[in-house]
PDB file of N, CA and C in Angstrom:
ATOM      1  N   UNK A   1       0.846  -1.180   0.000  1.00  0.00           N
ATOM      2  CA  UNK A   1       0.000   0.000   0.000  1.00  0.00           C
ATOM      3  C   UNK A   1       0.894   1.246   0.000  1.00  0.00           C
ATOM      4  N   UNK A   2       0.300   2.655  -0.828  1.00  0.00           N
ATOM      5  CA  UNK A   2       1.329   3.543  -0.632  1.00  0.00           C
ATOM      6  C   UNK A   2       1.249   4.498   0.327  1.00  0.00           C
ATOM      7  N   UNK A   3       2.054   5.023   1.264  1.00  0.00           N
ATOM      8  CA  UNK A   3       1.442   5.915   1.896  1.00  0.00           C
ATOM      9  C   UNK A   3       2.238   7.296   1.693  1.00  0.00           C
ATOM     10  N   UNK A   4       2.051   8.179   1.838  1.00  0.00           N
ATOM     11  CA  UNK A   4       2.329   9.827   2.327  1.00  0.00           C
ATOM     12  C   UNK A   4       3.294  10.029   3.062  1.00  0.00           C
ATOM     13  N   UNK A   5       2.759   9.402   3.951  1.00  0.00           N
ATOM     14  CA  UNK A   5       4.185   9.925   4.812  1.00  0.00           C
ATOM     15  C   UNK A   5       3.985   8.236   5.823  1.00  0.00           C
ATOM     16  N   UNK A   6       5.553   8.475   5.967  1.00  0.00           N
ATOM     17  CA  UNK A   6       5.834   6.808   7.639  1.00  0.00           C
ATOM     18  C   UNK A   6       6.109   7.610   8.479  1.00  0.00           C
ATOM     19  N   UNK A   7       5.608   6.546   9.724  1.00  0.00           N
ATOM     20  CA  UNK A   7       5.803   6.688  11.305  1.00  0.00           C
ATOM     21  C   UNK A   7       6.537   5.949  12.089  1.00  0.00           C
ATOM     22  N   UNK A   8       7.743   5.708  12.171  1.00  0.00           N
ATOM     23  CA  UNK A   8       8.409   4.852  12.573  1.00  0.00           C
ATOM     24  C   UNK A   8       8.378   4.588  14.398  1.00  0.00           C
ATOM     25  N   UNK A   9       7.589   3.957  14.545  1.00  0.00           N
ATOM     26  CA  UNK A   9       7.645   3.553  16.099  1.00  0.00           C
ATOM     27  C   UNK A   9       7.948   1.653  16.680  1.00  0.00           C
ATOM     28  N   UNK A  10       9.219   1.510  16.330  1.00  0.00           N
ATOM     29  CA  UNK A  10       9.395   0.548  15.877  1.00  0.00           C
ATOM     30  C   UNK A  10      10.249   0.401  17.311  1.00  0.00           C
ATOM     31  N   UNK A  11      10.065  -0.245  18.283  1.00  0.00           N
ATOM     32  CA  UNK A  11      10.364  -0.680  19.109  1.00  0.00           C
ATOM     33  C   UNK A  11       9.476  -0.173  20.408  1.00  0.00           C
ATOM     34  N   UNK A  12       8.547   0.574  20.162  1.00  0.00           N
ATOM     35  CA  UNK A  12       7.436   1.721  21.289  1.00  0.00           C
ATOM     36  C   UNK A  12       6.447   0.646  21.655  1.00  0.00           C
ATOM     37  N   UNK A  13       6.934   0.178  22.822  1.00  0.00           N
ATOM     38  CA  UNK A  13       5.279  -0.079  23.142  1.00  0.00           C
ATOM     39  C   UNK A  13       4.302   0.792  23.575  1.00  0.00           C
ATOM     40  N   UNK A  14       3.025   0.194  23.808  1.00  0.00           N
ATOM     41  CA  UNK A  14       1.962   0.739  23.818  1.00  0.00           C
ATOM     42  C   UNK A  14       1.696   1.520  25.079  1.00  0.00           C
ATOM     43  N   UNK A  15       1.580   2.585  25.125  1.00  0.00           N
ATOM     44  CA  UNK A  15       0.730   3.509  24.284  1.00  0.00           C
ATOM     45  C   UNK A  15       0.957   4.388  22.874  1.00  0.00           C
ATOM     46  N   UNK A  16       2.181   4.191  22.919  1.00  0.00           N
ATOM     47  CA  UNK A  16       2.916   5.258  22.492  1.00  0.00           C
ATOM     48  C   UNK A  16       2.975   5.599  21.005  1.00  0.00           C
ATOM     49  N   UNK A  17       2.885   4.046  20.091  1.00  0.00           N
ATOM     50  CA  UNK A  17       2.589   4.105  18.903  1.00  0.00           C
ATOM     51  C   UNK A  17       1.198   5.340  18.418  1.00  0.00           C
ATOM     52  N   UNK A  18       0.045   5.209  19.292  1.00  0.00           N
ATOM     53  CA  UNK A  18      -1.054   5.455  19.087  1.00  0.00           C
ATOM     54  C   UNK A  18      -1.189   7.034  19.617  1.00  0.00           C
ATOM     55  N   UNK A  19      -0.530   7.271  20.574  1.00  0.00           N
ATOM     56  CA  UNK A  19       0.403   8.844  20.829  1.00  0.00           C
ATOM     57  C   UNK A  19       0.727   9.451  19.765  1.00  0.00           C
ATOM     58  N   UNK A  20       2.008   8.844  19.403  1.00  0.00           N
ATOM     59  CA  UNK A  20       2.443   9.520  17.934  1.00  0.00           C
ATOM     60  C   UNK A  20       1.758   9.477  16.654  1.00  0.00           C
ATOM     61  N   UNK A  21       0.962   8.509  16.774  1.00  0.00           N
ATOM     62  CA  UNK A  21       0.181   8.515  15.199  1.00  0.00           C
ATOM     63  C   UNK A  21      -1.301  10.072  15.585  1.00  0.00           C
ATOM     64  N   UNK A  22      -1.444   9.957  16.858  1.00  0.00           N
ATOM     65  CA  UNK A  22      -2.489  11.124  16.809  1.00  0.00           C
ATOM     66  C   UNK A  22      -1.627  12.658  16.286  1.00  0.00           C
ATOM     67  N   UNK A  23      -0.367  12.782  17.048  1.00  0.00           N
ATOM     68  CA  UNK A  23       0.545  13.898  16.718  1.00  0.00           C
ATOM     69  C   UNK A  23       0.556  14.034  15.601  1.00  0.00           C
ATOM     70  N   UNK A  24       1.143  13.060  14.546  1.00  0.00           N
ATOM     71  CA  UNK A  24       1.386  13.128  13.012  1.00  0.00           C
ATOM     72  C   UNK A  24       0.235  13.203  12.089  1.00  0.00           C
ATOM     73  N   UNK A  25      -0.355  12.301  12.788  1.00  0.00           N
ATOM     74  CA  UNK A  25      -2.211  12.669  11.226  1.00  0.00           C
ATOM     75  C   UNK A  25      -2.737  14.326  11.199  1.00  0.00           C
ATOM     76  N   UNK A  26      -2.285  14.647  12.695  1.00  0.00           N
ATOM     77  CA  UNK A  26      -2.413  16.276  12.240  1.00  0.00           C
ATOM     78  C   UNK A  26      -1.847  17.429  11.404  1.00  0.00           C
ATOM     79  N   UNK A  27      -0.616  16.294  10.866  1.00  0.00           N
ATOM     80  CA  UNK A  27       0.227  17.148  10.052  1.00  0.00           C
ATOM     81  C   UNK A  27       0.031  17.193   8.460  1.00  0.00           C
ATOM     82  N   UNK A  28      -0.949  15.759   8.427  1.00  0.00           N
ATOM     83  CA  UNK A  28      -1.197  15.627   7.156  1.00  0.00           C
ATOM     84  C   UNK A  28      -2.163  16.382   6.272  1.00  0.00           C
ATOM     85  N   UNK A  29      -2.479  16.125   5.544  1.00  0.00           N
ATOM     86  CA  UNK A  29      -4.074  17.493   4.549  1.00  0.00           C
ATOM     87  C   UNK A  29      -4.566  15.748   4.850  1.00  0.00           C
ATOM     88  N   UNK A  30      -6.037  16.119   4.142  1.00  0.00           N
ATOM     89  CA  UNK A  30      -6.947  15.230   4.255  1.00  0.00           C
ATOM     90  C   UNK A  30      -7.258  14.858   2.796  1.00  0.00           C
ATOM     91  N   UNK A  31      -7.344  13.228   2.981  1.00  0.00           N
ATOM     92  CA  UNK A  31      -7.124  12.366   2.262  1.00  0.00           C
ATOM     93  C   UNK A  31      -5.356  11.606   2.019  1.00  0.00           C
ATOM     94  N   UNK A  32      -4.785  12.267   2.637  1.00  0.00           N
ATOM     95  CA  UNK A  32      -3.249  11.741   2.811  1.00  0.00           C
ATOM     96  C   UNK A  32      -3.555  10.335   3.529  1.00  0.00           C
ATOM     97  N   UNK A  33      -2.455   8.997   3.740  1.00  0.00           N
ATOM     98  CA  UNK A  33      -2.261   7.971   4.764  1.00  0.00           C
ATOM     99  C   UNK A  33      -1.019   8.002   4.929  1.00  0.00           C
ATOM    100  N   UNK A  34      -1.566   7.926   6.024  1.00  0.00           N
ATOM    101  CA  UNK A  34      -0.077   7.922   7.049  1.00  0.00           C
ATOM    102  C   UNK A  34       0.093   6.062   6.940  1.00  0.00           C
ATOM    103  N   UNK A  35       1.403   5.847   7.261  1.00  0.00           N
ATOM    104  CA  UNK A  35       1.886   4.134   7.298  1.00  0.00           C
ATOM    105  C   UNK A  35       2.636   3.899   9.125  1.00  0.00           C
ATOM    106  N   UNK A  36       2.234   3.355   9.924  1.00  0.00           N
ATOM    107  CA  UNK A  36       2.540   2.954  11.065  1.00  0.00           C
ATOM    108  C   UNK A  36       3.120   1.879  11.174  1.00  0.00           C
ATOM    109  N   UNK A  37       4.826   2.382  11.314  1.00  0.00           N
ATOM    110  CA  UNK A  37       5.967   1.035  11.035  1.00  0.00           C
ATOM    111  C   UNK A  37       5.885   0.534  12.850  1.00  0.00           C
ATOM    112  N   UNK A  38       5.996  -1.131  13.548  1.00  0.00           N
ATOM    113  CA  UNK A  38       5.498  -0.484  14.741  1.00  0.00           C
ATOM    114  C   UNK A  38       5.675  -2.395  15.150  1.00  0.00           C
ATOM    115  N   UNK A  39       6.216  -2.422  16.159  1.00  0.00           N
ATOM    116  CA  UNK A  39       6.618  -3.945  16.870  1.00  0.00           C
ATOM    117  C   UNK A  39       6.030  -4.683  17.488  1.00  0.00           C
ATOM    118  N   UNK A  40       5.020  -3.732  18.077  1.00  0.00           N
ATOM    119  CA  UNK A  40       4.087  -3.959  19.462  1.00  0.00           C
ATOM    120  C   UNK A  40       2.878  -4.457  19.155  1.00  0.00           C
ATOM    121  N   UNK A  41       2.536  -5.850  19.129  1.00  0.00           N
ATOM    122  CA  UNK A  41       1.448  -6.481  18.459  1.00  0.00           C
ATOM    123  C   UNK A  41      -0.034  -6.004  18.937  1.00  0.00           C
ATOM    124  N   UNK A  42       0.032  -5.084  20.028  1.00  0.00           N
ATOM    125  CA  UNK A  42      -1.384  -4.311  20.626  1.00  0.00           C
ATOM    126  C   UNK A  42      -1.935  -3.112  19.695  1.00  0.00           C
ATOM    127  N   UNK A  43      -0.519  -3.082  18.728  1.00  0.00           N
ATOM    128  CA  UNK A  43      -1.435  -2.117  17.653  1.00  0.00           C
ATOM    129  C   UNK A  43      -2.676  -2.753  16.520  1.00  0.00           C
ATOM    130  N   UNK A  44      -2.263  -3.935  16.520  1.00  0.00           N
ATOM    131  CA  UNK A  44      -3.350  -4.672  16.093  1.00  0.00           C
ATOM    132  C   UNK A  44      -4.498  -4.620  15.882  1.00  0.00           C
ATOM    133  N   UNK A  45      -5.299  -4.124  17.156  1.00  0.00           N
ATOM    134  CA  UNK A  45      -6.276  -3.827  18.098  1.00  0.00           C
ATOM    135  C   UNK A  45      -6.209  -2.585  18.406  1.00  0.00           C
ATOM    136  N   UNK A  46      -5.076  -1.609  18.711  1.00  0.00           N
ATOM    137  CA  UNK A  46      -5.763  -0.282  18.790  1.00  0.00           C
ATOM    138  C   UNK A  46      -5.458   0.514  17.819  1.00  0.00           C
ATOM    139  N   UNK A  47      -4.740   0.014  16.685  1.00  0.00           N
ATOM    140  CA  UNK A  47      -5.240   1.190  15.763  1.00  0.00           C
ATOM    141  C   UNK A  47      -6.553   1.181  15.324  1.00  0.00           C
ATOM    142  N   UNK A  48      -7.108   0.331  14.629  1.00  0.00           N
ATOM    143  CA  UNK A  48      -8.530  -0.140  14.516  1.00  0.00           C
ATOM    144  C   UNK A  48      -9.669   0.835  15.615  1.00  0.00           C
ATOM    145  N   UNK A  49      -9.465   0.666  16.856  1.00  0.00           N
ATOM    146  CA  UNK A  49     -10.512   1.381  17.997  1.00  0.00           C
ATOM    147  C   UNK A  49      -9.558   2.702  17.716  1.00  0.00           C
ATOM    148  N   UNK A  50      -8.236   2.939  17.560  1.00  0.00           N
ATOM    149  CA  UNK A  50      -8.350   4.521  17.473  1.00  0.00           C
ATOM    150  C   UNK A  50      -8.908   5.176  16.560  1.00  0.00           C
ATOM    151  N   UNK A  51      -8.937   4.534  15.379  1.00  0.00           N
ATOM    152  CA  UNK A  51      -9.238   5.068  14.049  1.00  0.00           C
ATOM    153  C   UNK A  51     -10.745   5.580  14.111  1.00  0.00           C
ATOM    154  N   UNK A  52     -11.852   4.670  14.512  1.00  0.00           N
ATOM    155  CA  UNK A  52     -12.570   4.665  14.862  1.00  0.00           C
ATOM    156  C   UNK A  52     -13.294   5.445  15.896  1.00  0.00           C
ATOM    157  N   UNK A  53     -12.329   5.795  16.895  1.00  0.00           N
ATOM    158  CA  UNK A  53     -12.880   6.811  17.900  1.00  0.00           C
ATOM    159  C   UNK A  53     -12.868   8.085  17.158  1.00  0.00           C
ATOM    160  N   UNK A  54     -11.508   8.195  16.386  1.00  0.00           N
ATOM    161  CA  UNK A  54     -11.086   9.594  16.238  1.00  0.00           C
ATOM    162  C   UNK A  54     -11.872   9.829  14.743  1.00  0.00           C
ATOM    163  N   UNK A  55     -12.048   9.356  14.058  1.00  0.00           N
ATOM    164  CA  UNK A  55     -13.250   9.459  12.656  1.00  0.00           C
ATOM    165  C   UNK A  55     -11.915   9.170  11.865  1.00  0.00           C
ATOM    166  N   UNK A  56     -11.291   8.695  11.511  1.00  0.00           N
ATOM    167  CA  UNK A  56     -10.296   8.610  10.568  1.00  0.00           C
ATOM    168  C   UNK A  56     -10.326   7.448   9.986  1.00  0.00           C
ATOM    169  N   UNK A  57      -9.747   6.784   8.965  1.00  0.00           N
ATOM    170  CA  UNK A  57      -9.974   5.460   7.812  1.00  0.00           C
ATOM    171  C   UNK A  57      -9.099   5.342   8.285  1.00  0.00           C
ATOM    172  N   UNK A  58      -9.512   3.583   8.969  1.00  0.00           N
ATOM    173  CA  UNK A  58      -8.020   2.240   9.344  1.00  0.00           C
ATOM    174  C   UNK A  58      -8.488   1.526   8.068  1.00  0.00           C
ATOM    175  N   UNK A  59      -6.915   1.487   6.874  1.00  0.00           N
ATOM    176  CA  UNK A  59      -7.031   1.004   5.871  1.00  0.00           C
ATOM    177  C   UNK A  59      -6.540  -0.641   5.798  1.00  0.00           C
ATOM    178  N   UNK A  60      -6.129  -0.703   7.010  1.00  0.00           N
ATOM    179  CA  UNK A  60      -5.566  -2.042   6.880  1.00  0.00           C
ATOM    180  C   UNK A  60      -4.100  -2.770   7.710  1.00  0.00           C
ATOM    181  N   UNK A  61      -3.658  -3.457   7.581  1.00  0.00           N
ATOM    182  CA  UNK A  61      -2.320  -3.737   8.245  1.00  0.00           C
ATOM    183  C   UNK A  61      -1.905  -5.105   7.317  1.00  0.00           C
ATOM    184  N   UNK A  62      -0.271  -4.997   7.095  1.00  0.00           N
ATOM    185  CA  UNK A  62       0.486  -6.159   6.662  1.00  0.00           C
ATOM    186  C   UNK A  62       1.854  -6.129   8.029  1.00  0.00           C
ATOM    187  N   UNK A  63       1.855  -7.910   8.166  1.00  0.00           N
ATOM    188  CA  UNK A  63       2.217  -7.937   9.352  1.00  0.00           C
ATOM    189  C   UNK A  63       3.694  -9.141   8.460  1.00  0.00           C
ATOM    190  N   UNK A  64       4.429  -8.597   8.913  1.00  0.00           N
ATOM    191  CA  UNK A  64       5.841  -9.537   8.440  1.00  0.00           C
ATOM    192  C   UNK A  64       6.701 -10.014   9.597  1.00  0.00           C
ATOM    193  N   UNK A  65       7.325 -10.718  10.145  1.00  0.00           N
ATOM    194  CA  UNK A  65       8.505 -11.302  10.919  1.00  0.00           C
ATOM    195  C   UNK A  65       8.336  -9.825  11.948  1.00  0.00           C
ATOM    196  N   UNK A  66       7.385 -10.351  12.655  1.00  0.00           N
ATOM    197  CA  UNK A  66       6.937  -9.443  13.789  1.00  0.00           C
ATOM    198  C   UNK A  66       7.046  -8.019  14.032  1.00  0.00           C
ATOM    199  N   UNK A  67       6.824  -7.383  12.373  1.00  0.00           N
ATOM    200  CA  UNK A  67       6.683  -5.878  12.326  1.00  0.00           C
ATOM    201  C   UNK A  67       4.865  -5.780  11.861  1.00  0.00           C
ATOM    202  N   UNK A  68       5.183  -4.535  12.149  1.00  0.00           N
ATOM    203  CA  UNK A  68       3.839  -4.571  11.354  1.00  0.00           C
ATOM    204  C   UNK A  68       3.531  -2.968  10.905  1.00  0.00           C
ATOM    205  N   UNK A  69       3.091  -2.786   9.809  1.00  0.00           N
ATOM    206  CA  UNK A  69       3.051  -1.789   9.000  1.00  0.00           C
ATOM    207  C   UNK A  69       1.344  -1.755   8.731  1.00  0.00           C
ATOM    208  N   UNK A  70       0.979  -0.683   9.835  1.00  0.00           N
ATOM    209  CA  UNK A  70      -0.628   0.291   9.828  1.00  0.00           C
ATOM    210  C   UNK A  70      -0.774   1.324   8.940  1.00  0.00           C
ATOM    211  N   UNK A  71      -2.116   0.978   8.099  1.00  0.00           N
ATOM    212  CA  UNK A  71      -2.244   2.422   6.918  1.00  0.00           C
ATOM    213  C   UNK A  71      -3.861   3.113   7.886  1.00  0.00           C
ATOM    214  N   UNK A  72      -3.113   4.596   7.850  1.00  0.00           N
ATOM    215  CA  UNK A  72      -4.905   5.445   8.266  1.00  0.00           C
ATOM    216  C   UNK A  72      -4.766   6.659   7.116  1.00  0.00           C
ATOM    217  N   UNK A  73      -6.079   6.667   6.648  1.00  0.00           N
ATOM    218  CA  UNK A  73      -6.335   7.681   6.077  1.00  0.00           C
ATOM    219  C   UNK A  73      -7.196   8.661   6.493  1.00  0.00           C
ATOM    220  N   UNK A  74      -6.114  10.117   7.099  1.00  0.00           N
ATOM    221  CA  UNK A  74      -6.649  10.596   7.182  1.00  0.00           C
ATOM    222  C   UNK A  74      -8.299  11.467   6.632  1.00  0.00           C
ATOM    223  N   UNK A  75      -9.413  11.886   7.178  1.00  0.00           N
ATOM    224  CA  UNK A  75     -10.450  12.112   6.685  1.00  0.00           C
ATOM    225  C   UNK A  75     -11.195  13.518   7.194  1.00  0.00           C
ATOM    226  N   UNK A  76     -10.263  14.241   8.156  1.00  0.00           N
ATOM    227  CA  UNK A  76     -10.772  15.003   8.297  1.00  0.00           C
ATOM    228  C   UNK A  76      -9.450  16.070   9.663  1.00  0.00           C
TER     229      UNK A  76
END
C-alpha cells in the first residue's frame, strides 16, 4: 500500500505508537495515509478502535517477521 508519509515507532510499546500517530495525522491534509511502522502487536487492536474513535480510515495492516506496517487515512 502507498502511503504519504511513515511513522516509525518501531520498538514503542503501547501507548505510544497510538500517541504519535495522533501527533502526526495532524500534520497531514486530508485524504493523505499515514503508514505505522510499529513492533508492538497491541497495535493490532488499537489502531482499529483509534481510528474509529477519532473518525479517521483504518485502511488495513500487513504484518511480516513481527513488524507490522498500519495504513490510516486521514479524513478530516
Amino acid at each position: 500500500m502507498k502511503a504519504d508519509q511513515t511513522l516509525d515507532c518501531f520498538g514503542l510499546l503501547c501507548p505510544m505508537p497510538i500517541i504519535k500517530t495522533a501527533a502526526k495525522i495532524k500534520e497531514l491534509k486530508v485524504g493523505q495515509v499515514l503508514e505505522v511502522v510499529a513492533t508492538d502487536e497491541g497495535i493490532k487492536s488499537d489502531m482499529p478502535a483509534w481510528s474509529k474513535a477519532t473518525g479517521q480510515e483504518y485502511l488495513g495492516l500487513e504484518e511480516k517477521d513481527g513488524e507490522y506496517r498500519v495504513y490510516v487515512k486521514k479524513v478530516h
